[in-house]
Protein backbone atom coordinates (compact mmCIF):
# COMPACT_ATOMS: atom_id res chain seq x y z
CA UNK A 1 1.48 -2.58 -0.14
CA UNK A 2 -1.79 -3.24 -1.67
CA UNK A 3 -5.42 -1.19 -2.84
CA UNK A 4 -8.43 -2.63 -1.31
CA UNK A 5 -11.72 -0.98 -1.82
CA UNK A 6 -15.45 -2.49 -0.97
CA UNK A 7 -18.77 -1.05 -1.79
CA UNK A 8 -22.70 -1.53 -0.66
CA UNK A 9 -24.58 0.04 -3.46
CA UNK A 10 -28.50 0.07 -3.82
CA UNK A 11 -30.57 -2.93 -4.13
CA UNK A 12 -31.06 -4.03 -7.91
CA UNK A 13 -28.04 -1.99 -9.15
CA UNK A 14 -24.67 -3.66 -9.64
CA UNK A 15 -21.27 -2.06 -8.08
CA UNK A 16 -18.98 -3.95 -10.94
CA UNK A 17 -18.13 -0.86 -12.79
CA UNK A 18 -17.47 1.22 -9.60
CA UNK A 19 -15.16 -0.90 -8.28
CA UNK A 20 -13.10 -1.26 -11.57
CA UNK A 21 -13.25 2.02 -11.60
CA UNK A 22 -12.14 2.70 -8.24
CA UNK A 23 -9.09 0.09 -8.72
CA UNK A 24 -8.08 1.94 -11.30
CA UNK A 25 -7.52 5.18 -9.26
CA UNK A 26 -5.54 2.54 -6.61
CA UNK A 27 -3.28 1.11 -9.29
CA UNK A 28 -0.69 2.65 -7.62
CA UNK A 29 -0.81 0.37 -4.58
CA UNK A 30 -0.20 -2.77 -6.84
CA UNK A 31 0.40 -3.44 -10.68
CA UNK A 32 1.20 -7.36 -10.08
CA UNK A 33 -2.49 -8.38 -9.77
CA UNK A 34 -5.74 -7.62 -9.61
CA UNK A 35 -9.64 -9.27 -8.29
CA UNK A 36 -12.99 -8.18 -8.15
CA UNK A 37 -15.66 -10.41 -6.02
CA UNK A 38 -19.09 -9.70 -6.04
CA UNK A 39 -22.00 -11.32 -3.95
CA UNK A 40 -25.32 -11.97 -6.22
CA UNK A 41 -28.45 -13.63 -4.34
CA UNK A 42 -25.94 -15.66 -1.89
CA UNK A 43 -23.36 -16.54 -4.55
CA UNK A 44 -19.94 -15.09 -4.86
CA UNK A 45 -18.44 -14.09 -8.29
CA UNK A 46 -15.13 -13.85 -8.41
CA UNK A 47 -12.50 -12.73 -11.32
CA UNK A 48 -8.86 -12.27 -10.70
CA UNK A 49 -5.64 -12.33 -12.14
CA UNK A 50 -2.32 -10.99 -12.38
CA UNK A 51 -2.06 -7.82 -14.76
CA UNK A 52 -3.22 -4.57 -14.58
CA UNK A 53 -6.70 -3.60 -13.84
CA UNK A 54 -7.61 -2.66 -17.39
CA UNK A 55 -5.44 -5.76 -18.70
CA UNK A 56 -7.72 -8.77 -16.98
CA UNK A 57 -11.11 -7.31 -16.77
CA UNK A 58 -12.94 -8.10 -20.08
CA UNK A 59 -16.18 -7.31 -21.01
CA UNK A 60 -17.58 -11.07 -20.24
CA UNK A 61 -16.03 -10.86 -16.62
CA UNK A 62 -17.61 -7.37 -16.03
CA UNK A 63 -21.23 -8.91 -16.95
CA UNK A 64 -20.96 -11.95 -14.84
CA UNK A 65 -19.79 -9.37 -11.74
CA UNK A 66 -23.16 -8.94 -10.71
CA UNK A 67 -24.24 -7.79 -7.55
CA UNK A 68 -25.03 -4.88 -5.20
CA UNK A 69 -21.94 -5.55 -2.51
CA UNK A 70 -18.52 -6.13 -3.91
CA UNK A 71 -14.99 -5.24 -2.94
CA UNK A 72 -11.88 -5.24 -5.06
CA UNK A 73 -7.90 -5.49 -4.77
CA UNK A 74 -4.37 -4.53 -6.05
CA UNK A 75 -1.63 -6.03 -4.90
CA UNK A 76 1.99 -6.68 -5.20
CA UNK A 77 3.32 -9.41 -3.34
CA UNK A 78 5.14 -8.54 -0.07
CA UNK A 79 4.25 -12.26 1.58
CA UNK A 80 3.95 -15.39 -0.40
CA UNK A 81 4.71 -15.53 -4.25
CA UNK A 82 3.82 -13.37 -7.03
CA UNK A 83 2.01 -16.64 -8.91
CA UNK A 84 -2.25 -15.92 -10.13
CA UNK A 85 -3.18 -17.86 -7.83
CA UNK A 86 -2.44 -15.79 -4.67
CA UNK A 87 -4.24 -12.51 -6.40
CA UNK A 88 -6.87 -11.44 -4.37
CA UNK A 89 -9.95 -11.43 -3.10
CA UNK A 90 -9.63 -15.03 -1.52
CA UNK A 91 -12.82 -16.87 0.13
CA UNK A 92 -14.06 -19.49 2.33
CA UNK A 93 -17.03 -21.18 2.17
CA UNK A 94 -18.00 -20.81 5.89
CA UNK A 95 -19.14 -19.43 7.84
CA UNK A 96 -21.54 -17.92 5.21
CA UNK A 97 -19.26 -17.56 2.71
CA UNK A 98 -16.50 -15.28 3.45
CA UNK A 99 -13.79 -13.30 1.53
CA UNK A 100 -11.09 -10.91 1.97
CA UNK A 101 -9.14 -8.10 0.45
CA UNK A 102 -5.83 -7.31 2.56
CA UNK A 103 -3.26 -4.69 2.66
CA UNK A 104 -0.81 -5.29 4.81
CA UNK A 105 1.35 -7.69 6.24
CA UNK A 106 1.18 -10.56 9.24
CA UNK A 107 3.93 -10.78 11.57
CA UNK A 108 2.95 -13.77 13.15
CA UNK A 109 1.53 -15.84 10.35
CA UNK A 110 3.72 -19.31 10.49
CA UNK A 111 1.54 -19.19 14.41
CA UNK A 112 -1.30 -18.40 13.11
CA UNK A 113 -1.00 -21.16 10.31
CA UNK A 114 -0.02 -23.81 12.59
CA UNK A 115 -2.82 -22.81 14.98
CA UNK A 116 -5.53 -22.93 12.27
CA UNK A 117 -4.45 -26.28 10.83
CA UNK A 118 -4.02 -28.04 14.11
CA UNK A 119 -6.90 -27.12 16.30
CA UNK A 120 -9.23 -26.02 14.01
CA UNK A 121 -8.14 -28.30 11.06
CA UNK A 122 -8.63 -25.55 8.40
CA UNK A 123 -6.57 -26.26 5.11
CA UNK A 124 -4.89 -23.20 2.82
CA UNK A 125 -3.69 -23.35 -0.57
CA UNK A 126 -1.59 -21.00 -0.75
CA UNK A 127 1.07 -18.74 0.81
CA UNK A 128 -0.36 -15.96 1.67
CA UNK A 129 -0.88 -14.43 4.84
CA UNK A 130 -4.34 -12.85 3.63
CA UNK A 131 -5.75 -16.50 3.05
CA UNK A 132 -4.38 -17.13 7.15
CA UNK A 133 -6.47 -13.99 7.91
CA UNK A 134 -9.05 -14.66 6.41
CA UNK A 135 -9.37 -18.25 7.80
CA UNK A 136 -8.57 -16.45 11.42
CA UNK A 137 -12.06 -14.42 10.69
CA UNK A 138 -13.73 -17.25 9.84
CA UNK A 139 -12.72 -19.63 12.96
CA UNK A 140 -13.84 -16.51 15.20
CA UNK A 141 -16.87 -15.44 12.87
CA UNK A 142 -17.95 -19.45 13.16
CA UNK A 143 -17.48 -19.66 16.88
CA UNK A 144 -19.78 -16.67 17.56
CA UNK A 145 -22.76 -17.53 15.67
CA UNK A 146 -24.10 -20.63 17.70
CA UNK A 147 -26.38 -21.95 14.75
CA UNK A 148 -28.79 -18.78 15.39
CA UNK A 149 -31.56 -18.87 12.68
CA UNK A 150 -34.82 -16.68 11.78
CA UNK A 151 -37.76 -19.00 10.51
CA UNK A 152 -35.18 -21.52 9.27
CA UNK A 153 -32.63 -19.27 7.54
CA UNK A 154 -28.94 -18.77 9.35
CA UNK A 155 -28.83 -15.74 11.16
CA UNK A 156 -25.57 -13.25 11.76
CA UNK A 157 -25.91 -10.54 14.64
CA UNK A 158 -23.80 -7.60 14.06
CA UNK A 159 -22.58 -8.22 17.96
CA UNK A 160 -20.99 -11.50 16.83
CA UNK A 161 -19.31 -9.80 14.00
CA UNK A 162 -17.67 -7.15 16.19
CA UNK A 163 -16.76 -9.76 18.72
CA UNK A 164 -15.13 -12.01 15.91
CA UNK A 165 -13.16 -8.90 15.04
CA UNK A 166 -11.73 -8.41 18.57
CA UNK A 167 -10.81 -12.01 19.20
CA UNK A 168 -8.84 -11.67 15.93
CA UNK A 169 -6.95 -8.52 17.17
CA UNK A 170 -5.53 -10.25 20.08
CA UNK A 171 -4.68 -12.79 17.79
CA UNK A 172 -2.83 -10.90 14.83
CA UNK A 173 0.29 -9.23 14.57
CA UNK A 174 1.12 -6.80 12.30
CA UNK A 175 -0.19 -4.34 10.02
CA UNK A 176 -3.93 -4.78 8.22
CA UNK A 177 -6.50 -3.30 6.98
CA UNK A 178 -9.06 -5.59 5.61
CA UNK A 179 -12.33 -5.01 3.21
CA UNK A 180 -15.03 -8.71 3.76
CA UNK A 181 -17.68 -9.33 2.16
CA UNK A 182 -20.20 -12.18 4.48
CA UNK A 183 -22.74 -13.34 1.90
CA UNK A 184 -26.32 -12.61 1.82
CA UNK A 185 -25.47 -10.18 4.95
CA UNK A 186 -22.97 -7.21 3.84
CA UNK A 187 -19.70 -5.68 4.34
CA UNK A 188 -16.98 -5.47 6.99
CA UNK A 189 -14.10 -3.57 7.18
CA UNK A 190 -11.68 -3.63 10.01
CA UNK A 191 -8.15 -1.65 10.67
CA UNK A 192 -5.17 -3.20 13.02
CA UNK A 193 -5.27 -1.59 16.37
CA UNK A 194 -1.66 0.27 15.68
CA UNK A 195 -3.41 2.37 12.16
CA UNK A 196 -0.15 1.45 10.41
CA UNK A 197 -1.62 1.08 6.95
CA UNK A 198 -4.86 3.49 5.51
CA UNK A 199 -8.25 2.51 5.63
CA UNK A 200 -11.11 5.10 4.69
CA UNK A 201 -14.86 5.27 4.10
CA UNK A 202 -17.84 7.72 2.62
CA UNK A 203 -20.81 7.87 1.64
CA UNK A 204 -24.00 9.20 -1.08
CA UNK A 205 -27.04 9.40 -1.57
CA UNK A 206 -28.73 8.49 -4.88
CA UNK A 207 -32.60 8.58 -5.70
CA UNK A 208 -32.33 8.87 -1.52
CA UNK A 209 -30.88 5.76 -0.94
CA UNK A 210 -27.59 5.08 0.99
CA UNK A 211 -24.51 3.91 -1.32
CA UNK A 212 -21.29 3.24 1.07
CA UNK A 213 -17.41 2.74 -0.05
CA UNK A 214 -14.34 2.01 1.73
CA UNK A 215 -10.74 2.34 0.36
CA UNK A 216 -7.59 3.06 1.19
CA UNK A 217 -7.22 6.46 -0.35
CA UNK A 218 -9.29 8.97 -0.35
CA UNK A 219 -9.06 9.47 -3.67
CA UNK A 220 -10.90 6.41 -4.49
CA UNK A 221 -13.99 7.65 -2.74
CA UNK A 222 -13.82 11.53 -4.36
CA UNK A 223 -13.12 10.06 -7.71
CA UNK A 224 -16.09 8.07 -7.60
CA UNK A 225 -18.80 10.77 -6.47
CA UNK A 226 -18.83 9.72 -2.66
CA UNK A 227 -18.14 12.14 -0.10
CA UNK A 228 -15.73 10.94 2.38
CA UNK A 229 -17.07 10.54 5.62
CA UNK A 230 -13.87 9.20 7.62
CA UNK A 231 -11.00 7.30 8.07
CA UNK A 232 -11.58 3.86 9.83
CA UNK A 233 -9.96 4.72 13.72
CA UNK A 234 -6.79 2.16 14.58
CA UNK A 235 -8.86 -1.05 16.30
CA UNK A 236 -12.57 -0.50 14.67
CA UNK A 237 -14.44 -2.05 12.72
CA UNK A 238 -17.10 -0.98 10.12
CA UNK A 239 -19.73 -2.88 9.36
CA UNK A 240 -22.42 -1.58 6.38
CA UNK A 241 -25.24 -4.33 5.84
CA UNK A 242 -26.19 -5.33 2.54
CA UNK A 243 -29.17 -2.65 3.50
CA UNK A 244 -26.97 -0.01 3.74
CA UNK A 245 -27.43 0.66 7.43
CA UNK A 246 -23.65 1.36 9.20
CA UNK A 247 -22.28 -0.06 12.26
CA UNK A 248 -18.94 0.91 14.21
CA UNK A 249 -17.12 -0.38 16.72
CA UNK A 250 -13.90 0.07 18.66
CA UNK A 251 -12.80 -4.03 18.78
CA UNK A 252 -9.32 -3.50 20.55
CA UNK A 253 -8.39 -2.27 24.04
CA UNK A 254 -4.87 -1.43 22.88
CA UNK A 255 -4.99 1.09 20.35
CA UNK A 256 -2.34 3.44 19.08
CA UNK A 257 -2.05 5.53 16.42
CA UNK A 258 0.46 4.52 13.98
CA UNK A 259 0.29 4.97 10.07
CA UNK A 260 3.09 4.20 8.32
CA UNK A 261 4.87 7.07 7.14
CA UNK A 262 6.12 5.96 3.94
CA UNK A 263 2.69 6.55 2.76
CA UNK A 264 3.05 10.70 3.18
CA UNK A 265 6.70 10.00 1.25
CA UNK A 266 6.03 7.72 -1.44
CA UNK A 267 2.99 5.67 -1.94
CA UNK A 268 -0.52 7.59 -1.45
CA UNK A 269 -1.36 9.73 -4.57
CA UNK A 270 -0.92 13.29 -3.90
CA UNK A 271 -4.37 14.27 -3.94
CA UNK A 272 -5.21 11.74 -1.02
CA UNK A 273 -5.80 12.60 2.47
CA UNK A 274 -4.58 10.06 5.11
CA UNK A 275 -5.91 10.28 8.74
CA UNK A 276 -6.49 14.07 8.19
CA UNK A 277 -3.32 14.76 6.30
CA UNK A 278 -2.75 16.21 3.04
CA UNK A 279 -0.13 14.26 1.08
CA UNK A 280 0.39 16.69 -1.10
CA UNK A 281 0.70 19.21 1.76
CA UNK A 282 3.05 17.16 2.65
CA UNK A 283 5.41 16.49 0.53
CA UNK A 284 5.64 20.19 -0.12
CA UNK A 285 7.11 20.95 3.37
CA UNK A 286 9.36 17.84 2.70
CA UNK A 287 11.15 20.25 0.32
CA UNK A 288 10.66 22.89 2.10
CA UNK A 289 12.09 21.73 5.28
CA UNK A 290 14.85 19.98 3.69
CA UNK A 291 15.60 22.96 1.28
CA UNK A 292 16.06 25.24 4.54
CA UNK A 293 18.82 22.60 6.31
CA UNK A 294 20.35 22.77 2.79
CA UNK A 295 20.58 26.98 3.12
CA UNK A 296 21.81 26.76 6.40
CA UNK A 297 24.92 24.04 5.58
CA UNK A 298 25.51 25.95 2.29
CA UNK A 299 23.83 28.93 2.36
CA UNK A 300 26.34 30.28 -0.80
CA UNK A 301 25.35 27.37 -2.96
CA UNK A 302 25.91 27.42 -6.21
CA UNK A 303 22.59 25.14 -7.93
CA UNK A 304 21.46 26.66 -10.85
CA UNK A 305 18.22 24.63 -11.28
CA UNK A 306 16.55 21.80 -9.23
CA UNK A 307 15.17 19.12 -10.92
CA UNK A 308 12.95 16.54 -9.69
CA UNK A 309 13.27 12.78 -10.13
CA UNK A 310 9.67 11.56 -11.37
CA UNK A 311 7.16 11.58 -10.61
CA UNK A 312 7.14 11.33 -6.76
CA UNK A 313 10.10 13.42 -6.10
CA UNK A 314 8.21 16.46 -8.04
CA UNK A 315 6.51 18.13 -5.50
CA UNK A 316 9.10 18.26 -2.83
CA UNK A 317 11.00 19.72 -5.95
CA UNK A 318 9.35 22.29 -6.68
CA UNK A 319 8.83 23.81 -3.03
CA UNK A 320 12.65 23.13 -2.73
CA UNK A 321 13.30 25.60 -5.58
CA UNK A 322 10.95 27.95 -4.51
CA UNK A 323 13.12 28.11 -1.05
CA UNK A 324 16.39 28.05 -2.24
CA UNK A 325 15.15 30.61 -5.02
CA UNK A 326 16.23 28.21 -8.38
CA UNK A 327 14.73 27.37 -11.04
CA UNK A 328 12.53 24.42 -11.44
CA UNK A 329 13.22 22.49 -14.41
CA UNK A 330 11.34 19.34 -15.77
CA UNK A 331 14.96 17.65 -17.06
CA UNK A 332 13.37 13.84 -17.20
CA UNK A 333 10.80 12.15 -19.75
CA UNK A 334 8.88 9.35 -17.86
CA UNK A 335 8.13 6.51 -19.91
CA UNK A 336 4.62 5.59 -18.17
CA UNK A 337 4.10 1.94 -19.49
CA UNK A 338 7.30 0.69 -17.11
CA UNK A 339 6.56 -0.15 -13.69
CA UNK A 340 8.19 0.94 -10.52
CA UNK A 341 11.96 -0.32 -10.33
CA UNK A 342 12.52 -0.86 -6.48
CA UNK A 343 9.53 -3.74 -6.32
CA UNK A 344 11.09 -5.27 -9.45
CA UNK A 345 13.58 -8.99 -8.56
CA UNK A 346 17.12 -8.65 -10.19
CA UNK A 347 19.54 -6.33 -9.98
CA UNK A 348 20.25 -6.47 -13.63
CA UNK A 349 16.44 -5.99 -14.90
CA UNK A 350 16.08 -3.07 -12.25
CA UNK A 351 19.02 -1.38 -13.88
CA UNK A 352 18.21 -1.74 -17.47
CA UNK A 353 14.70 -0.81 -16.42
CA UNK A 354 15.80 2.80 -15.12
CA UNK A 355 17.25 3.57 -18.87
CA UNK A 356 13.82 2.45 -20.41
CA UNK A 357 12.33 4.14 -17.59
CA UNK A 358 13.74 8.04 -17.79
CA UNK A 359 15.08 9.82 -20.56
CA UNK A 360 17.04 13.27 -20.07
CA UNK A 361 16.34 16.39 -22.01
CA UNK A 362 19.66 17.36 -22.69
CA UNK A 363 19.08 20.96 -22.80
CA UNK A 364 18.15 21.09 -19.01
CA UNK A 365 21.31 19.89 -17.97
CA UNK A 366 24.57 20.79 -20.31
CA UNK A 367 26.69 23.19 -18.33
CA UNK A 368 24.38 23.47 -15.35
CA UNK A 369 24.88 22.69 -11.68
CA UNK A 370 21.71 20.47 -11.03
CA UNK A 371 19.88 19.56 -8.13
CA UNK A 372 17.89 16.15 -8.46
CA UNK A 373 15.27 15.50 -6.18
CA UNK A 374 13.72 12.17 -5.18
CA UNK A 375 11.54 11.21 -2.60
CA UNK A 376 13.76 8.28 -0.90
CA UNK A 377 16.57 6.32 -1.82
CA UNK A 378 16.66 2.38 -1.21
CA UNK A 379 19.18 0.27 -3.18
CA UNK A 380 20.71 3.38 -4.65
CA UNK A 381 20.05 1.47 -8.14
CA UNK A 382 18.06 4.28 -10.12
CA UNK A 383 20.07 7.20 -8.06
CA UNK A 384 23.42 5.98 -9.67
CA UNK A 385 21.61 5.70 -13.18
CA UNK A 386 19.80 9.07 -12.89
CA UNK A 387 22.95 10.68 -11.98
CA UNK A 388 25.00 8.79 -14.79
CA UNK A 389 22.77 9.89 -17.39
CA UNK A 390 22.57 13.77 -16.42
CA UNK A 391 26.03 13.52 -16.40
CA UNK A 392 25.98 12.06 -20.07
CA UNK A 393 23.93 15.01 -20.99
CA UNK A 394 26.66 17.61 -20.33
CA UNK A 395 25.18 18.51 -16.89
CA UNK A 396 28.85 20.26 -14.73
CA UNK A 397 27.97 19.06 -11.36
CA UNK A 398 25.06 16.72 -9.94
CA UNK A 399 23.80 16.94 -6.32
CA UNK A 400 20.96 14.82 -4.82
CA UNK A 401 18.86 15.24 -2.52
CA UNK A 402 16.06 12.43 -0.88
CA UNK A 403 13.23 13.89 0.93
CA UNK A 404 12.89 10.87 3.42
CA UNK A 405 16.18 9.48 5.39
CA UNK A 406 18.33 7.17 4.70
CA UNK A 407 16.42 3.69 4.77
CA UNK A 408 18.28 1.28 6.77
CA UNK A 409 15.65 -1.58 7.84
CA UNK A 410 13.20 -3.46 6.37
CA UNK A 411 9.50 -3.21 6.34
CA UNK A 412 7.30 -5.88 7.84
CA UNK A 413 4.01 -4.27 7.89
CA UNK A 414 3.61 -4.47 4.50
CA UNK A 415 6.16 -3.02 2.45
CA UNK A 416 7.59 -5.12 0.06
CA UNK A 417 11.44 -3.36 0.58
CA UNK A 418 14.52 -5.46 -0.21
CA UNK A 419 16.56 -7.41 2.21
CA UNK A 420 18.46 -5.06 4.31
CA UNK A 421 21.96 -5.98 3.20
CA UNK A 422 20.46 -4.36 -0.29
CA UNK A 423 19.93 -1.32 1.13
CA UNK A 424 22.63 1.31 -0.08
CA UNK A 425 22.70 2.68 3.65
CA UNK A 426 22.86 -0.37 5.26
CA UNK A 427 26.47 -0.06 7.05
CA UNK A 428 27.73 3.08 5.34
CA UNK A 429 27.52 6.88 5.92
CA UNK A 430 26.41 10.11 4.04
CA UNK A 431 29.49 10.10 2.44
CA UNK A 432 30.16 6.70 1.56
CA UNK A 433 26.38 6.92 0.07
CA UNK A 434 27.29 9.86 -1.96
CA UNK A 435 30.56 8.22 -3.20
CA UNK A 436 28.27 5.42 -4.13
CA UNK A 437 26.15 6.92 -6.77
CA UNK A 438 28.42 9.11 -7.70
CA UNK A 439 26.53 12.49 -7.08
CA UNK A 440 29.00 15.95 -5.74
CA UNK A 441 26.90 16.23 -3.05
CA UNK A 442 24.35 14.34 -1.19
CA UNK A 443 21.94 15.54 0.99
CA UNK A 444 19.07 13.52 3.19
CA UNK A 445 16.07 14.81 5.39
CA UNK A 446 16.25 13.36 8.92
CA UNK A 447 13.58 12.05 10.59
CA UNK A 448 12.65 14.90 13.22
CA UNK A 449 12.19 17.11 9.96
CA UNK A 450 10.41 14.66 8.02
CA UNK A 451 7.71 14.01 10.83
CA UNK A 452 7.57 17.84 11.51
CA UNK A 453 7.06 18.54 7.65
CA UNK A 454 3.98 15.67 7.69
CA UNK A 455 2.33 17.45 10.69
CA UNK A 456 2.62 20.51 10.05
CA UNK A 457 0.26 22.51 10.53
CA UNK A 458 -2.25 19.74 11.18
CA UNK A 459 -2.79 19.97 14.62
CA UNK A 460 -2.27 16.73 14.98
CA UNK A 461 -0.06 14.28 17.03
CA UNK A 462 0.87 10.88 15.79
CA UNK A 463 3.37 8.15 16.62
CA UNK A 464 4.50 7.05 13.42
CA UNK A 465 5.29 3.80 11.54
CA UNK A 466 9.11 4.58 10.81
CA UNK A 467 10.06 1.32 11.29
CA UNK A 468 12.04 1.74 8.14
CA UNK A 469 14.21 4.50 9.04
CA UNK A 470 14.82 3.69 12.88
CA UNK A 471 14.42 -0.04 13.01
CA UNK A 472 11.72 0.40 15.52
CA UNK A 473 8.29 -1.67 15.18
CA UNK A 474 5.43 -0.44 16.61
CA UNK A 475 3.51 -3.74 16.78
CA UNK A 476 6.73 -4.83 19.09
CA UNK A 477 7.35 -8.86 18.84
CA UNK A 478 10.35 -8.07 16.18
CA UNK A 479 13.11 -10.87 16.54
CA UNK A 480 15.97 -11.06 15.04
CA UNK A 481 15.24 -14.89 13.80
CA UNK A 482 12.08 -13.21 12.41
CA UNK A 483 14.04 -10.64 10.37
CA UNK A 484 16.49 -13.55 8.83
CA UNK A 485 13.63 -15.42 7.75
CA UNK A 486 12.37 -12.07 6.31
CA UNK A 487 15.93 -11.74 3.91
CA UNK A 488 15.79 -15.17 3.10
CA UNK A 489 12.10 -14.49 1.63
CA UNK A 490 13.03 -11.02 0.18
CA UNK A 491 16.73 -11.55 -1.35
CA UNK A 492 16.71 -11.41 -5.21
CA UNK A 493 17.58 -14.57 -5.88
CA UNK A 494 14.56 -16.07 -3.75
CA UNK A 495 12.37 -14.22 -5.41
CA UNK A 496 13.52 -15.29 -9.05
CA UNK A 497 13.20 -18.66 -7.67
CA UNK A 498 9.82 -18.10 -6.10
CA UNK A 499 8.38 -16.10 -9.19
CA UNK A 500 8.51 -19.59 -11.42
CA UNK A 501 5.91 -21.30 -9.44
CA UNK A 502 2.59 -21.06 -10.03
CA UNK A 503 1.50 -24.20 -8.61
CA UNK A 504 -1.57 -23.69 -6.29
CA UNK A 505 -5.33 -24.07 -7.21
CA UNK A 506 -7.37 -21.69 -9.14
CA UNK A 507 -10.82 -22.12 -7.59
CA UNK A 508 -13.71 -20.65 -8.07
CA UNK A 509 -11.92 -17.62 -10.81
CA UNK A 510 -13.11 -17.10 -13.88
CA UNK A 511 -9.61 -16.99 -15.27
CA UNK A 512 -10.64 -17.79 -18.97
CA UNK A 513 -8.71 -15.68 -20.78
């Protein structure tokens, strides 16, 4: 899971501080590293790192950023390693010169890499499945401009950019939305044909001249002062020259529509709407809907307060105690400046990162029957902990409750979840998950009532991304050899082995510290 974001401003009037600023609000999506390119008279500038936005951006980078198209990334690594060199945006220099920001993840990238390096004889430094994207958009970006030129100087046709885009959809597998910038020419912005991860765009008008954005929250647009004009359909592309005139197109003939729907539980800010739904709408009827099942097993419960798990177990928390008529309580101190615990390698630092992580106001808890609420539970790591330490505060009995089910397989479209053997419901049952982190009770929200909570009320009909919960892929070609290869990548101790390189080029970056 990654933040991409891209924006055409006005001629004469750089977009460097609007995309920092817009990565900021998408710091969510990805605290491991950061990038900013811009494109300034036909040259890219480029500054990335890992860190958080406001940890590699100095002043000196943000003056060399100049330019009136730019786009920007977050990221965490789900493919490749977590090493500087595999921040993004990545380029090529032809056709054009082309970059890409990516969220998502590739399927089929060892094919793709094979292909590209074989018949088309196009090197990459690195692992990443963005760089084999982006190389796949060049090959068919390359092969569909035919040397065309305007009184000497290389001309693109916004026909051969659509085409380029729908020669790459047959091609790719997996989940992807991507934000390019094509020198001297503008911006492009394509979503895979199955919608599984977010893609959005919008729109103002200053001194009336057209400024464009696309991100993939909504939040990123409304925070900046751009209205939001829609999200980018499964299959299109978008493509805003560096005029600011817009172009769409539907590039695939087999579209679905298929966001992933750990977005709604976990991921997306609150106040971001995703293909027309509120995620904070939401994740109220999460707790509302798993709150009812709870009255109807238990109806004579005996909870004396719920308290949430934060922060993104805090809204299904509070509906939940608003329905089973208990108070809410706030019984956990987040320490902000530690980053989220399920994306971290190492069992060890994960645990002694929940301690440093949450500390428990002991009033909330001593004598009390507590509810804790969080919105999913995946190694079971900070559930144990979190239950362990209201227990150390005097609380009598500790239930849980997760707002998603229980996850069981991994992600591959983009989702940088452990290996499934890690999983704390991989092989065992309710119970055997309850005995595990030690809560009373245990309750989880199945996934009829989790998709009914997301649409309700919406309208709205949607095959969703669930791969997580029911093992099934929507971009099909899911082998099991392909899922080995996947826990060989993701187990812990790969990782810790893979996190000590950093070996790959750093071209192009101004990476002076």
């Amino acid at each position: 899971m990654c933040g991409i974001m891209g924006v055409v401003g006005r001629k004469g009037v750089h977009v460097n501080q609007l995309i920092y600023d817009g990565l900021t609000v998408l710091q969510h999506r990805g605290q491991d590293a950061a990038g900013i390119m811009t494109d300034y008279d036909g040259q890219f500038r480029l500054r990335k790192s890992n860190g958080l936005v406001s940890d590699i951006f100095y002043t000196r980078h943000m003056q060399r950023l100049e330019g009136h198209t730019g786009l920007g990334h977050v990221r965490y690594p789900t493919a490749g390693s977590s090493s500087k060199s595999e921040a993004q945006p990545f380029y090529v220099n032809s056709p054009y010169g082309l970059s890409i920001a990516h969220n998502g993840n590739l399927t089929n990238a060892e094919e793709l890499r094979k292909n590209l390096l074989d018949t088309h004889f196009r090197h990459m430094n690195t692992k990443s499945d963005s760089e084999i994207l982006l190389n796949v958009l060049a090959v068919e970006l390359s092969e569909r401009s035919n040397g065309i030129s305007i009184g000497g100087d290389p001309h693109l046709d916004v026909e051969a950019v659509f085409g380029a885009i729908k020669a790459l959809n047959e091609k790719v597998e997996g989940g992807y939305s991507c934000v390019s910038l094509i020198s001297g020419y503008g911006l492009l912005a394509f979503r895979d044909p199955h919608g599984i991860r977010p893609l959005i765009f919008g729109k103002r008008e200053v001194e009336g001249e057209s400024e464009w954005i696309v991100a993939s929250e909504s939040v990123a647009i409304t925070a900046l002062g751009f209205e939001v004009v829609r999200d980018v359909e499964p299959g299109e592309a978008v493509f805003i020259s560096s005029s600011g005139h817009l172009f769409t197109r539907k590039c695939s003939e087999k579209m679905t529509h298929s966001p992933c729907i750990f977005e709604y539980v976990y991921f997306a800010r609150p106040d971001s709407v995703i293909d027309g739904i509120s995620v904070y709408n939401a994740r109220l009827n999460q707790g509302k809907r798993l709150a009812e099942r709870i009255l109807e097993q238990w109806p004579d419960h005996d909870i004396d307060a719920v308290i949430p798990v934060p922060d993104s177990g805090r809204i299904a928390a509070l509906q939940m105690a608003n329905t089973l008529d208990v108070p809410y309580r706030e019984g956990f101190v987040k320490n902000r400046y530690v980053g989220r615990t399920f994306i971290m390698p190492g069992q060890a630092l994960r645990e002694k990162s929940v301690r440093r992580k949450l500390n428990a106001i002991e009033h909330e808890f001593s004598g009390k029957n507590i509810l804790l609420v969080d919105d999913s539970i995946v190694r079971g790591t900070t559930s144990e902990q979190i239950i362990e330490m209201a227990r150390d505060v005097g609380a009598k009995k500790v239930y849980f409750a997760s707002a998603a089910p229980p996850v069981r397989h991994p992600n591959v479209y983009g989702i940088d979840m452990p290996a499934a053997n890690e999983f704390i419901a991989n092989g065992r049952s309710i119970e055997e998950i309850n005995d595990r982190i030690g809560s009373d009770r245990l309750f989880y929200q199945t996934l009829d009532d989790l998709i009914e909570s997301i649409l309700m009320d919406t309208g709205l009909e949607m095959d969703f991304d669930s791969s997580c919960f029911d093992g099934r892929y929507v971009a099909g070609n899911i082998t099991e050899a392909y899922l080995k290869k996947l826990h060989d990548k993701r187990n812990d101790t790969a990782k810790q082995e893979d996190d000590d390189e950093d070996q790959t080029l750093d071209l192009h970056n101004d990476s002076g510290e």
